[in-house]
N, C-alpha and C. Protein backbone atom coordinates (compact mmCIF):
# COMPACT_ATOMS: atom_id res chain seq x y z
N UNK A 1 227.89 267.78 329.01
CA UNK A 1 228.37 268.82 328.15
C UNK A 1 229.25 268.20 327.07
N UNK A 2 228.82 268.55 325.75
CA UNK A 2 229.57 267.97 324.82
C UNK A 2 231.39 268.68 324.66
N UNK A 3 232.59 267.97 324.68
CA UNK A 3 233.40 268.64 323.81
C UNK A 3 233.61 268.53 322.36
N UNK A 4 232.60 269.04 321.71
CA UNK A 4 232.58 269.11 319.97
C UNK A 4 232.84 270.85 320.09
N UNK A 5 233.66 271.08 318.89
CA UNK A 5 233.79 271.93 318.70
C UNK A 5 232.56 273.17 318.18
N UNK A 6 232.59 274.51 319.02
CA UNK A 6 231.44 275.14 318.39
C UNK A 6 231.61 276.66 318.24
N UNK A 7 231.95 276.98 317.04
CA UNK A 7 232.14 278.30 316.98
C UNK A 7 231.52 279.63 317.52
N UNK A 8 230.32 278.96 317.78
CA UNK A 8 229.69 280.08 318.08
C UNK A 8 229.98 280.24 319.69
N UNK A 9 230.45 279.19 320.51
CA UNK A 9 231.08 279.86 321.77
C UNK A 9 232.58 279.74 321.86
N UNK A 10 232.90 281.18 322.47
CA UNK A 10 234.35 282.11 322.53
C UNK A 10 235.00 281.10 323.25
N UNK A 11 234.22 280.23 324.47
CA UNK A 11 234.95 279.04 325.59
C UNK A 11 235.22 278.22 325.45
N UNK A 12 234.86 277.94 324.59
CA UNK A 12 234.54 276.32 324.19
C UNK A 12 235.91 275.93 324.26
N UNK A 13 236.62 276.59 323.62
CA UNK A 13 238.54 275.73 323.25
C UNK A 13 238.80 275.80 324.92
N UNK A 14 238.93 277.13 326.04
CA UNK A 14 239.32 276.85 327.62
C UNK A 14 238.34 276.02 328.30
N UNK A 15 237.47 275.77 327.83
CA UNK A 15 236.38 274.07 328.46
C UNK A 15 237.09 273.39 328.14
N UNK A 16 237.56 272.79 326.94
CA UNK A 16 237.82 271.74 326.49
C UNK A 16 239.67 271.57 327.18
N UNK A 17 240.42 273.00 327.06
CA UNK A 17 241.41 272.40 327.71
C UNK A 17 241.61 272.37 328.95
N UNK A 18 240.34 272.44 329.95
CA UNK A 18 240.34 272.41 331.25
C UNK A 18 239.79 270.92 331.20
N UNK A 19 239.48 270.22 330.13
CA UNK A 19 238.48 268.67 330.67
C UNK A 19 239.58 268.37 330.60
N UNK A 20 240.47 268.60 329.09
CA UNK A 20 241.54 267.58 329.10
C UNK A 20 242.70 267.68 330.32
N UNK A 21 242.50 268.91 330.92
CA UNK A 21 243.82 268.80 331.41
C UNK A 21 243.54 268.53 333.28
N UNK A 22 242.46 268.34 333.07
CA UNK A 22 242.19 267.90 334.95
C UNK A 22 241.71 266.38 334.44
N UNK A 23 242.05 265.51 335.98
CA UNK A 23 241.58 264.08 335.70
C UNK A 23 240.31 264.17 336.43
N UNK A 24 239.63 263.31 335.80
CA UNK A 24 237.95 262.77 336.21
C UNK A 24 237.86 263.13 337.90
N UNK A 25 236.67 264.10 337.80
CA UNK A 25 236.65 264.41 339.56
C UNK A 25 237.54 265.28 340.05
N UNK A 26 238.58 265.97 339.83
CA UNK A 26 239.64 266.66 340.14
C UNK A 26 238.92 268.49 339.46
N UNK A 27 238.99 269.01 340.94
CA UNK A 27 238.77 270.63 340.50
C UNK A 27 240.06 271.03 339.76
N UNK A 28 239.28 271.85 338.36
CA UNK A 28 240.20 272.39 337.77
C UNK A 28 241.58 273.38 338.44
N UNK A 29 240.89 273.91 339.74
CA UNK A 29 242.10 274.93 340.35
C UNK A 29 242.89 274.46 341.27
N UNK A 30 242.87 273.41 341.76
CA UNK A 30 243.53 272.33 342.68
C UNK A 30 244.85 272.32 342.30
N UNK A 31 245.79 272.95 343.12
CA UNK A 31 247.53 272.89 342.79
C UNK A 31 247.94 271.67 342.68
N UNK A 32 248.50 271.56 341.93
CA UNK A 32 249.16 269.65 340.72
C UNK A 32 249.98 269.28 342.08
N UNK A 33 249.88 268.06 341.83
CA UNK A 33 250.70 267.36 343.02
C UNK A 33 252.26 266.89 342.73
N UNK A 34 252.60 266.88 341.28
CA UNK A 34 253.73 266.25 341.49
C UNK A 34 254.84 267.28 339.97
N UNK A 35 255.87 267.07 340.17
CA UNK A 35 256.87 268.09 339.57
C UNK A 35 256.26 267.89 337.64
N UNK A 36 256.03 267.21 337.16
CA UNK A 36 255.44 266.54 335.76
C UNK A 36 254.33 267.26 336.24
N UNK A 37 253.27 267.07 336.76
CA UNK A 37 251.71 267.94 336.37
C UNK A 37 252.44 269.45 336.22
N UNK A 38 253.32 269.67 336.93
CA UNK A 38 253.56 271.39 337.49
C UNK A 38 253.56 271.92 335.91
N UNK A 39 255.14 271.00 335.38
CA UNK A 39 255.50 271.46 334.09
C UNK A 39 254.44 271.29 333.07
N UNK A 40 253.40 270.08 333.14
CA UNK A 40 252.28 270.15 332.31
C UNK A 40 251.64 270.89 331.97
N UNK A 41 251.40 271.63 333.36
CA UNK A 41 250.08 273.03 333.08
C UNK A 41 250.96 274.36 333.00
N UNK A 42 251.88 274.13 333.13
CA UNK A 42 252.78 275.32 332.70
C UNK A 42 252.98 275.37 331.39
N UNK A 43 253.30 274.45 330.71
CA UNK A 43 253.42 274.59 329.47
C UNK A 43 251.96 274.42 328.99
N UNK A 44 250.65 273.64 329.05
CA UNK A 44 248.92 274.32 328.51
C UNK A 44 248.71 276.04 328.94
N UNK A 45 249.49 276.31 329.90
CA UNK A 45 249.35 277.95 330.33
C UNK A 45 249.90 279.04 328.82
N UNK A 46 251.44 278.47 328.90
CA UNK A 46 252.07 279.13 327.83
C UNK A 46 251.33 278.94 326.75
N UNK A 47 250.84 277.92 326.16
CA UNK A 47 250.08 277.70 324.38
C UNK A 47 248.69 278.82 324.97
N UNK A 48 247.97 278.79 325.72
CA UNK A 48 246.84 279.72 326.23
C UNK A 48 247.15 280.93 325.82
N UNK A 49 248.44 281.16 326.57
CA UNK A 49 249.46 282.65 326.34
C UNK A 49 249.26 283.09 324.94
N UNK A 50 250.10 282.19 324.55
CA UNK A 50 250.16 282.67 323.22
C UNK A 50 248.77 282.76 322.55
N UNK A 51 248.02 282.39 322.79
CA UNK A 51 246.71 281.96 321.73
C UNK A 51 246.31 283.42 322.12
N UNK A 52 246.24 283.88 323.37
CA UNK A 52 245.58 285.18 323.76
C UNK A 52 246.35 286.00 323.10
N UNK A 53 248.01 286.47 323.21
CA UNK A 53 248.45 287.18 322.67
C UNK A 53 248.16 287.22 321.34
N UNK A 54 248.08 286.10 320.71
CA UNK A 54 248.21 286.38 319.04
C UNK A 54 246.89 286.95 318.51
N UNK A 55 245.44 286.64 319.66
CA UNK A 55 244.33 287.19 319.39
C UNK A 55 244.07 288.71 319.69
N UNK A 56 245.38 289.39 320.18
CA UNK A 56 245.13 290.81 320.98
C UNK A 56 245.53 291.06 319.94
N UNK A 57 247.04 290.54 319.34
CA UNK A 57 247.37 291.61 318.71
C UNK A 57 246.63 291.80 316.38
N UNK A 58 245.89 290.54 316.83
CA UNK A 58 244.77 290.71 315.67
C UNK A 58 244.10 291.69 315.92
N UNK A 59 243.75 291.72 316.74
CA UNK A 59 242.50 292.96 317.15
C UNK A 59 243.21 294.08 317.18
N UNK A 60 244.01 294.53 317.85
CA UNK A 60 244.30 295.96 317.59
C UNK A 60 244.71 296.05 316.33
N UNK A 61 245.05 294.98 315.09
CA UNK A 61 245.12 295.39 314.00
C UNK A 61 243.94 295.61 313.30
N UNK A 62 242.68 294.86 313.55
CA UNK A 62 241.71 295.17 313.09
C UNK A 62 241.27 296.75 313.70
N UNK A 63 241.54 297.24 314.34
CA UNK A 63 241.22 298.46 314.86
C UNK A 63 241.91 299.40 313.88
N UNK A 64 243.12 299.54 314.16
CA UNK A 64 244.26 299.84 313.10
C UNK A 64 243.47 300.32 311.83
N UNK A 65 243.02 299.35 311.18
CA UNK A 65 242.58 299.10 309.74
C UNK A 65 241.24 299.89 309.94
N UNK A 66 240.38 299.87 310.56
CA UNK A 66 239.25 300.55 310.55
C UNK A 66 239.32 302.40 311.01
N UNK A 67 240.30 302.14 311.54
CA UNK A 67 240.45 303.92 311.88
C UNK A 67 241.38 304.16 310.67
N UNK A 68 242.38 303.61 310.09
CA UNK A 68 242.59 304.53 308.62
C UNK A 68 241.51 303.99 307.98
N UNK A 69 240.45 303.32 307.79
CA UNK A 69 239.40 303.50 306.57
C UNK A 69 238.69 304.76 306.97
N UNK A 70 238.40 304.63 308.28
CA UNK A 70 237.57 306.03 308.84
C UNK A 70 238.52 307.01 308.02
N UNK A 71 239.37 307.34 308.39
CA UNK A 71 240.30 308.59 307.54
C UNK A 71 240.12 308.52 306.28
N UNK A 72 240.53 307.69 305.66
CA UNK A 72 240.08 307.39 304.34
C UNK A 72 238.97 307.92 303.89
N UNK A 73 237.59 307.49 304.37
CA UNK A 73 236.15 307.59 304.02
C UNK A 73 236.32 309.20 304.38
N UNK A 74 236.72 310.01 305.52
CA UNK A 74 236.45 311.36 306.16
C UNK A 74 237.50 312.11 304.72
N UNK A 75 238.33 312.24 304.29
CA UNK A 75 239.86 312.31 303.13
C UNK A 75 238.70 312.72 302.01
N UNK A 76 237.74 311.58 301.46
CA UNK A 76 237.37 311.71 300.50
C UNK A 76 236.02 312.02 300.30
N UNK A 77 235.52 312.40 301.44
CA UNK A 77 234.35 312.85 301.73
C UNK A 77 234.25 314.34 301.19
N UNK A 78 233.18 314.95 300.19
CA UNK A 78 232.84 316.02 299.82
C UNK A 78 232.91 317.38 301.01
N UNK A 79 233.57 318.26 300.95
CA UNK A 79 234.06 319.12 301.98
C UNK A 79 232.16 319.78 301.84
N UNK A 80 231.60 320.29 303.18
CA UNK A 80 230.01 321.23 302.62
C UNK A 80 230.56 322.92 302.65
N UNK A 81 229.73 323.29 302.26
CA UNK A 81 230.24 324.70 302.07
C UNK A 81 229.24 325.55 302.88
């Protein structure tokens, strides 16, 4: 499996930070053995965090924006008689 970057899959960036962040042969869900891995994947958890949060709250703005255009478009729409 390549890690090159590919837009067209949504995973590709949590593949890539699951290769980097497990060593060769090591299951990704395997509890870290020593106080440094702990804080390691705690802090790849938090940047994850955030990456998700900052992508939610795009989206409900894109939502946002499309329900006042809906209003918008419905506002200026010819009333029928």
């Amino acid at each position: 499996m390549s890690t090159d970057f590919n837009p067209a899959d949504p995973f590709a960036m949590f593949r890539q930070l699951l290769q980097s962040a497990t060593p060769p042969g090591a299951q990704p869900f395997l509890p870290p053995m020593t106080e440094e891995e702990v804080d390691r994947k705690i802090a790849e958890l938090k940047v994850v965090e955030t990456w998700l949060t900052m992508n939610l709250g795009m989206l409900a703005m894109q939502i946002k924006t499309l329900e006042m255009q809906r209003a918008a478009l419905a506002a200026l729409r010819p009333k029928e008689k």
